[in-house]
Protein backbone atom coordinates (compact mmCIF):
# COMPACT_ATOMS: atom_id res chain seq x y z
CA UNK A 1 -57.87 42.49 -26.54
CA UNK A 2 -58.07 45.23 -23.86
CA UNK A 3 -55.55 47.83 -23.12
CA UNK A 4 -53.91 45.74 -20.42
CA UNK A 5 -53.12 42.85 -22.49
CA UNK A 6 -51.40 44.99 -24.97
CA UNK A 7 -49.06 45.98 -22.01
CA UNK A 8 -48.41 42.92 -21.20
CA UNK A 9 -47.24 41.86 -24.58
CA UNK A 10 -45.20 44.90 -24.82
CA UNK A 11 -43.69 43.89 -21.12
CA UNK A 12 -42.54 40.19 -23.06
CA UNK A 13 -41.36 42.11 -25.66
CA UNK A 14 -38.89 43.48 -24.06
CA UNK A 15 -38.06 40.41 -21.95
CA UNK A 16 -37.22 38.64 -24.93
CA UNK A 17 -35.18 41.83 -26.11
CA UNK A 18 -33.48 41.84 -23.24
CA UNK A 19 -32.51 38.00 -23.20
CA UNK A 20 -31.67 37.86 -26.92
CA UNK A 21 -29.11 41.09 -26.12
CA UNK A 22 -27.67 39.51 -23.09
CA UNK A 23 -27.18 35.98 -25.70
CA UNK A 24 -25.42 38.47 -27.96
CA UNK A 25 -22.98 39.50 -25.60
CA UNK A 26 -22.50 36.32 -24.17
CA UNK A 27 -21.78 34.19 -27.69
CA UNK A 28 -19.53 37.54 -28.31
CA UNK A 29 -17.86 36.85 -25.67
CA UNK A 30 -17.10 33.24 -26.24
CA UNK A 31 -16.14 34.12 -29.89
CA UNK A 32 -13.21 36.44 -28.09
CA UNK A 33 -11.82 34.17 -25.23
CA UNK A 34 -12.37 30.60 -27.47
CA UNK A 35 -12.54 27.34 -25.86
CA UNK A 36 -11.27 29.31 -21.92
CA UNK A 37 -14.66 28.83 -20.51
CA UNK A 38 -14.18 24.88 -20.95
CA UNK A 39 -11.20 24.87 -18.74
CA UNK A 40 -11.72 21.75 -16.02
CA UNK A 41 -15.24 20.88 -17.81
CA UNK A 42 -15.96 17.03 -17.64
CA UNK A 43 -16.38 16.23 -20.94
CA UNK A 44 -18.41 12.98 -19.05
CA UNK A 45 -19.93 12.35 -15.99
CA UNK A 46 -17.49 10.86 -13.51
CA UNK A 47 -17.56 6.92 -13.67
CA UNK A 48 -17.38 5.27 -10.60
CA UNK A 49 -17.17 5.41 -6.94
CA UNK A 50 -15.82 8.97 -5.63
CA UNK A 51 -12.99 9.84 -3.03
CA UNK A 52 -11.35 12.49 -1.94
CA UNK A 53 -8.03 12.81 -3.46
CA UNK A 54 -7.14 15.69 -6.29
CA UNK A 55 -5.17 15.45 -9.70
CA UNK A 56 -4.13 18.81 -11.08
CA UNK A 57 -3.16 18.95 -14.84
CA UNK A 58 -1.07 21.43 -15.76
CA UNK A 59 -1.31 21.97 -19.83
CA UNK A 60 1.96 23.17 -21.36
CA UNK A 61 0.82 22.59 -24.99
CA UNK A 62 -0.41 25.88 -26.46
CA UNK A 63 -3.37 23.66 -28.57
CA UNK A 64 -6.02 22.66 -26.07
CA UNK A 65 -6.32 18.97 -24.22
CA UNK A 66 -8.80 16.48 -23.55
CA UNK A 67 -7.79 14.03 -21.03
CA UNK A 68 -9.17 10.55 -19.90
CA UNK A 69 -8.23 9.02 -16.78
CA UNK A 70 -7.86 5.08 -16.22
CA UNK A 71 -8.03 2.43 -13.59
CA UNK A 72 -5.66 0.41 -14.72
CA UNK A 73 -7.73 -2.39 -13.21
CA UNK A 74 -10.38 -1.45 -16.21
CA UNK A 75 -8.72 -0.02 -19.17
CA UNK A 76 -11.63 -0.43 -21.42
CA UNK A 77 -13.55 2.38 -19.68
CA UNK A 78 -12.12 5.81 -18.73
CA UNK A 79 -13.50 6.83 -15.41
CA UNK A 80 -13.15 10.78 -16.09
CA UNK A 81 -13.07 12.60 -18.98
CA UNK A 82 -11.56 16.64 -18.41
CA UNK A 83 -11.15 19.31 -20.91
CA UNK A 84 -7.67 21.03 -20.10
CA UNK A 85 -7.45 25.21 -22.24
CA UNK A 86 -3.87 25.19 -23.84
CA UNK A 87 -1.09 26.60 -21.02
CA UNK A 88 -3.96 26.69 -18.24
CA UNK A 89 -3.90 24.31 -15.40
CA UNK A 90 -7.50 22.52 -13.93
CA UNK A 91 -7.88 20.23 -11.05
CA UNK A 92 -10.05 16.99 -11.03
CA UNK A 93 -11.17 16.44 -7.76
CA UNK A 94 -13.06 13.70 -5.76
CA UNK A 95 -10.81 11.31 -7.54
CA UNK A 96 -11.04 7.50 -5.67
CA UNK A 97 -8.14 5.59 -4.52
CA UNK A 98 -6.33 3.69 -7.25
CA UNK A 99 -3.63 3.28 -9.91
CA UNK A 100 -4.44 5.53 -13.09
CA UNK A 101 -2.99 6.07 -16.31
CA UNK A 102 -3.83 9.12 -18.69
CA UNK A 103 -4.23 8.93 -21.66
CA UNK A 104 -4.78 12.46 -23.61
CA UNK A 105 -5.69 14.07 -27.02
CA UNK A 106 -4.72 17.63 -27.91
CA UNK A 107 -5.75 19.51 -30.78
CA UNK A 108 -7.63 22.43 -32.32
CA UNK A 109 -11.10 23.22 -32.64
CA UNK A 110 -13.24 20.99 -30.05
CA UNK A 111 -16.16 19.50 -31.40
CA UNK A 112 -18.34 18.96 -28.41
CA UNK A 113 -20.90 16.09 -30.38
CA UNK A 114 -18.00 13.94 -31.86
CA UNK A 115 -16.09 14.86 -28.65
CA UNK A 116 -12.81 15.22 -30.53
CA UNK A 117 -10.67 18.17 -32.29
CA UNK A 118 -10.98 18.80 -35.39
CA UNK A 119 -7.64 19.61 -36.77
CA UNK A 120 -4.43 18.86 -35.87
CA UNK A 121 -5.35 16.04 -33.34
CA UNK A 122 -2.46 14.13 -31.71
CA UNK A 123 -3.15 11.64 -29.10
CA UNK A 124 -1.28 9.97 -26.01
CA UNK A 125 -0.56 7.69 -22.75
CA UNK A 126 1.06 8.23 -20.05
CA UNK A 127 4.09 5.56 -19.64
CA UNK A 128 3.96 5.96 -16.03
CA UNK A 129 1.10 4.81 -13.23
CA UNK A 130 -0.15 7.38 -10.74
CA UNK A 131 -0.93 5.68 -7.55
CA UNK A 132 -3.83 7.85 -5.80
CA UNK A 133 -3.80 6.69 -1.83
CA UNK A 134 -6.34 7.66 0.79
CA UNK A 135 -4.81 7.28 4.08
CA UNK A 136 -6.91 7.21 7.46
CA UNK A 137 -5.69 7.10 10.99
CA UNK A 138 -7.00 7.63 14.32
CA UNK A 139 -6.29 11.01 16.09
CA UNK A 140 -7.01 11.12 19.95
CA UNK A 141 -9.23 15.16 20.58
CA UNK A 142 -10.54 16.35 23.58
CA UNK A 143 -13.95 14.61 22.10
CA UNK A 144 -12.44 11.42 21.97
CA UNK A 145 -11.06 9.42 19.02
CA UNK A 146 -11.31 10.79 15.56
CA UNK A 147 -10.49 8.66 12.11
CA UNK A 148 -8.93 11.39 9.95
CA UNK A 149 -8.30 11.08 6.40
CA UNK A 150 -5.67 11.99 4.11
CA UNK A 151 -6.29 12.51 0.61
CA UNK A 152 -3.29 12.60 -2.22
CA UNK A 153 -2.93 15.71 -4.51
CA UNK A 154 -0.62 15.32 -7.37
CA UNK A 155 0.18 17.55 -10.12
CA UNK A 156 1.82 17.11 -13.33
CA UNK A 157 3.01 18.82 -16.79
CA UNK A 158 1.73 18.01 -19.90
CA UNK A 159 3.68 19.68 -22.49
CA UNK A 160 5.61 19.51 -25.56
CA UNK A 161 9.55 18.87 -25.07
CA UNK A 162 11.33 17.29 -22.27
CA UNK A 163 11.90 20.89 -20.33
CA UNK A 164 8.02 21.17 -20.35
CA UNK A 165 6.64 18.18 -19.50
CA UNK A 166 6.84 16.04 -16.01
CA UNK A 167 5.15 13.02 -17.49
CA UNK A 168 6.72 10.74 -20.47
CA UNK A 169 4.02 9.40 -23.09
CA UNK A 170 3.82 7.68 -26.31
CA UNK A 171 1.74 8.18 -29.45
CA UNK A 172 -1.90 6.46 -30.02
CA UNK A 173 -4.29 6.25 -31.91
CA UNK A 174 -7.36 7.87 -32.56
CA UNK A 175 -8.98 4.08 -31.73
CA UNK A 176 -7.07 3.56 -28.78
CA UNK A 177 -7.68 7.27 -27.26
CA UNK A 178 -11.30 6.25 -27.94
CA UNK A 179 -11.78 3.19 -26.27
């Protein structure tokens, strides 16, 4: 081993040094701010063809949520899957056109393999069906024709008591929220 190799060990070294510091800091950080850095993470891949409508869920429970969104055409498979941080709002967009239902599980401590809280887990449906529309029409420009289209945004409370909350649900179980 000649004098330059040593170098160049010493020169990983401190790569690795470096890294493993900036890891520190970073897991440190996460330790402070919890589950924040989750906010509007799809817990899934979306399912399904894409559009380009938005849903915005505002969270009004101070535990964190996890919410599934269904076609009602298919209610055996959620087509997206969104982590929600407690009294934080995230938007889900490219959502296709259809009629959805939510159906949501709040708790504490997210465990990312089981992909379910660990303590005080409560789950729930929406009563109501959002209807997501993507309107087109023709507008005349100075190029001619163009088909324009018009996405839907909605947004909507999730929250604990009736002053929070702009969307009624019912209890489930932990076997219905995971179907």
């Amino acid at each position: 081993m000649d004098r330059t190799d040593i170098i160049n060990y010493q020169e990983v070294i401190m790569q690795i040094r470096t890294t493993l510091l900036t890891l520190l800091i970073v897991m440190s950080t996460l330790s402070l701010t919890g589950c924040s850095g989750l906010n509007g993470l799809m817990i899934e891949p979306p399912k399904g063809p894409k559009g380009e409508s938005r849903f915005t869920i505002v969270n009004g429970y101070e535990d964190d949520i996890a919410v599934k969104f269904y076609n009602v055409q298919d209610m055996t498979q959620h087509v997206y899957y969104m982590y929600v941080v407690g009294n934080r709002e995230a938007t889900l967009k490219n959502v296709a056109p259809g009629n959805y239902v939510l159906r949501y599980s709040k708790g504490k401590e997210w465990d990312p393999a089981l992909k379910q809280f660990k303590f005080s887990r409560e789950n729930f449906e929406t009563d109501q069906k959002f209807e997501i529309e993507q309107k087109e029409y023709v507008q005349e420009t100075a190029y001619g024709p163009q088909t324009v289209k018009q996405p839907t945004h909605m947004t909507f409370t999730i929250g604990s008591g009736s002053s929070k909350g702009t969307v009624s649900t019912q209890k489930i179980s932990d076997e219905e929220f995971g179907k």
